[in-house]
Protein backbone atom coordinates (compact mmCIF):
# COMPACT_ATOMS: atom_id res chain seq x y z
CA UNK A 1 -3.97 9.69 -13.63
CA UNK A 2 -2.68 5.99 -13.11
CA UNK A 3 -4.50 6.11 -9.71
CA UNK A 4 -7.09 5.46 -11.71
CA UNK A 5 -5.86 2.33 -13.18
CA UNK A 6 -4.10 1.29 -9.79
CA UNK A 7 -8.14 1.24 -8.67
CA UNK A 8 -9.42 -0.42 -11.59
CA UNK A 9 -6.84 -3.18 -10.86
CA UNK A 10 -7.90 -3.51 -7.73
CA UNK A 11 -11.63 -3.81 -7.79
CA UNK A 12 -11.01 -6.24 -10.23
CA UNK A 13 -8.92 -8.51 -7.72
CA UNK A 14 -11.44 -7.82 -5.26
CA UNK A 15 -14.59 -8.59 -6.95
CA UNK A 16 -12.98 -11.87 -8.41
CA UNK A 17 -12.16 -12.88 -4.40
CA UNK A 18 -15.63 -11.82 -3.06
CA UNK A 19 -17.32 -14.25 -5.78
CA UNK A 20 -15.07 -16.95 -4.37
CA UNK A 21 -15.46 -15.94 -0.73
CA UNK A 22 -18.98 -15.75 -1.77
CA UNK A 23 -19.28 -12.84 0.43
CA UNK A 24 -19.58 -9.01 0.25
CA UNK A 25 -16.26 -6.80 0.68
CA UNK A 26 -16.39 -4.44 3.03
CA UNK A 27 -12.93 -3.06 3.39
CA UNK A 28 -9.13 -3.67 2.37
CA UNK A 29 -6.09 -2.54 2.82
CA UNK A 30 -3.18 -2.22 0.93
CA UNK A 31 0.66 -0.73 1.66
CA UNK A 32 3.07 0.65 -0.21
CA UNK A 33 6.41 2.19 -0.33
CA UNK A 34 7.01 6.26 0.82
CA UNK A 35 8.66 6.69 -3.44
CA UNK A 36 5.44 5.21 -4.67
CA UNK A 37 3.81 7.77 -6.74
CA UNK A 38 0.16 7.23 -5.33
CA UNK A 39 -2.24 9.88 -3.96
CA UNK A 40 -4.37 8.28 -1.38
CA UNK A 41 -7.44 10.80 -1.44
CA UNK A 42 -7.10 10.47 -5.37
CA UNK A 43 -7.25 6.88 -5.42
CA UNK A 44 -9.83 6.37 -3.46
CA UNK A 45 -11.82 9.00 -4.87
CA UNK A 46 -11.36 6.95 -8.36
CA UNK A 47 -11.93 3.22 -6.27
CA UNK A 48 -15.33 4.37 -4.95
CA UNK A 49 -16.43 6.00 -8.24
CA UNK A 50 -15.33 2.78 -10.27
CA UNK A 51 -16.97 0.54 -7.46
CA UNK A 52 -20.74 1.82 -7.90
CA UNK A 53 -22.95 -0.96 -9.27
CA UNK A 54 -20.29 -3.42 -8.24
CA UNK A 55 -20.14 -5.78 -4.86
CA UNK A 56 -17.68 -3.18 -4.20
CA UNK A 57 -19.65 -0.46 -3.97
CA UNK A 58 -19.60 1.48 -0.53
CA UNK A 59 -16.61 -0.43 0.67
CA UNK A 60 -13.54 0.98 2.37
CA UNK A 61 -9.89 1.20 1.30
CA UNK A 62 -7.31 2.02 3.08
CA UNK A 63 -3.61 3.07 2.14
CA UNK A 64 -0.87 2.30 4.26
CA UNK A 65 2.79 3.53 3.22
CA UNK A 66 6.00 1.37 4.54
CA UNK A 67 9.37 3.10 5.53
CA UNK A 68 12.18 3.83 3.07
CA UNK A 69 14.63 1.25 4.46
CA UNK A 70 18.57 1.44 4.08
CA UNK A 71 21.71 -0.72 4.72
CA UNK A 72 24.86 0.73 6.93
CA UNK A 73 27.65 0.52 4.83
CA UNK A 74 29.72 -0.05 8.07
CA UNK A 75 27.42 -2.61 10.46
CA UNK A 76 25.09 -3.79 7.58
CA UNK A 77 22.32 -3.02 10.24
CA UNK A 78 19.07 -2.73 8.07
CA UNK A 79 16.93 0.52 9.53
CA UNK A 80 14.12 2.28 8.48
CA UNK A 81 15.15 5.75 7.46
CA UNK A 82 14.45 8.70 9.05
CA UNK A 83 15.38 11.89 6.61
CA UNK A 84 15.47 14.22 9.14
CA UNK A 85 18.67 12.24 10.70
CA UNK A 86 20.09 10.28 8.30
CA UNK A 87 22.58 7.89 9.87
CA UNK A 88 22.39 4.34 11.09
CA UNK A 89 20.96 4.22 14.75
CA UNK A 90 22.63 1.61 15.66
CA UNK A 91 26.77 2.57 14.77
CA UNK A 92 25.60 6.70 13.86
CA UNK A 93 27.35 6.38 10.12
CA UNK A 94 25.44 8.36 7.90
CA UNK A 95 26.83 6.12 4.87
CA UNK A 96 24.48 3.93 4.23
CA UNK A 97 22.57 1.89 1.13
CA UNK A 98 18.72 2.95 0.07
CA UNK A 99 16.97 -0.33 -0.05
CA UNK A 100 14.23 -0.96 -3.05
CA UNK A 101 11.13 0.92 -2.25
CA UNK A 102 8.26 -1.65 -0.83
CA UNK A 103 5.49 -2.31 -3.89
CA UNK A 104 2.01 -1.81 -3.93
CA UNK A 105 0.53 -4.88 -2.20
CA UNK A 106 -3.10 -5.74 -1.51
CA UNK A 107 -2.38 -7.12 1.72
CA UNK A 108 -6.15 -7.47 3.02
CA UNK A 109 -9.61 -7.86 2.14
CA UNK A 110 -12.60 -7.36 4.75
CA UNK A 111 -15.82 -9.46 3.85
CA UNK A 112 -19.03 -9.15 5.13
CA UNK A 113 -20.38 -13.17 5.16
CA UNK A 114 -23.91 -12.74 5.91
């Protein structure tokens, strides 16, 4: 289950930034790419079990996933992909270049100063 891991990684980035902030987290949010193997109900699930007894305890996370982008081969136009019709919508070639898949990112924390 590397969800589990993928959480432990987190609330460790987390707590170290709310000790600096000096200030509770309440919620973050993080993105990542529509290939990335991660289960949002399981990793949250395994974030707020890791999280009791911590300053993260009882704090949200959300999970938001990023578009599969390509490259036409013909107008270089960079789109994101729709699988249901794939073809550039700018030219309509359906030759095209998959782009890397967009990482897991911690992209923002929520803090609670008072």
């Amino acid at each position: 289950m590397h969800e589990a891991a993928v959480a432990q990684d987190l609330l460790e980035v987390i707590c170290k930034e709310a000790r600096k902030q000096e200030a509770r987290p309440v919620a973050a949010r993080i993105s990542c790419g529509q290939l990335n193997a991660i289960n949002d109900e399981v990793l949250c699930f395994a974030f707020e079990a890791i999280a009791r007894g911590t300053a993260c305890e009882g704090m949200t996370l959300q999970v938001e996933h990023k578009s599969m982008q390509a490259r036409c081969s013909r107008c270089k136009d960079v789109f994101d992909l729709n699988l249901a019709e794939a073809r550039c919508p700018s030219c309509g070639v359906d030759d095209f270049e998959l782009l890397p898949d967009a990482p897991l990112v911690l992209e923002e924390i929520e803090f609670d100063k008072e």
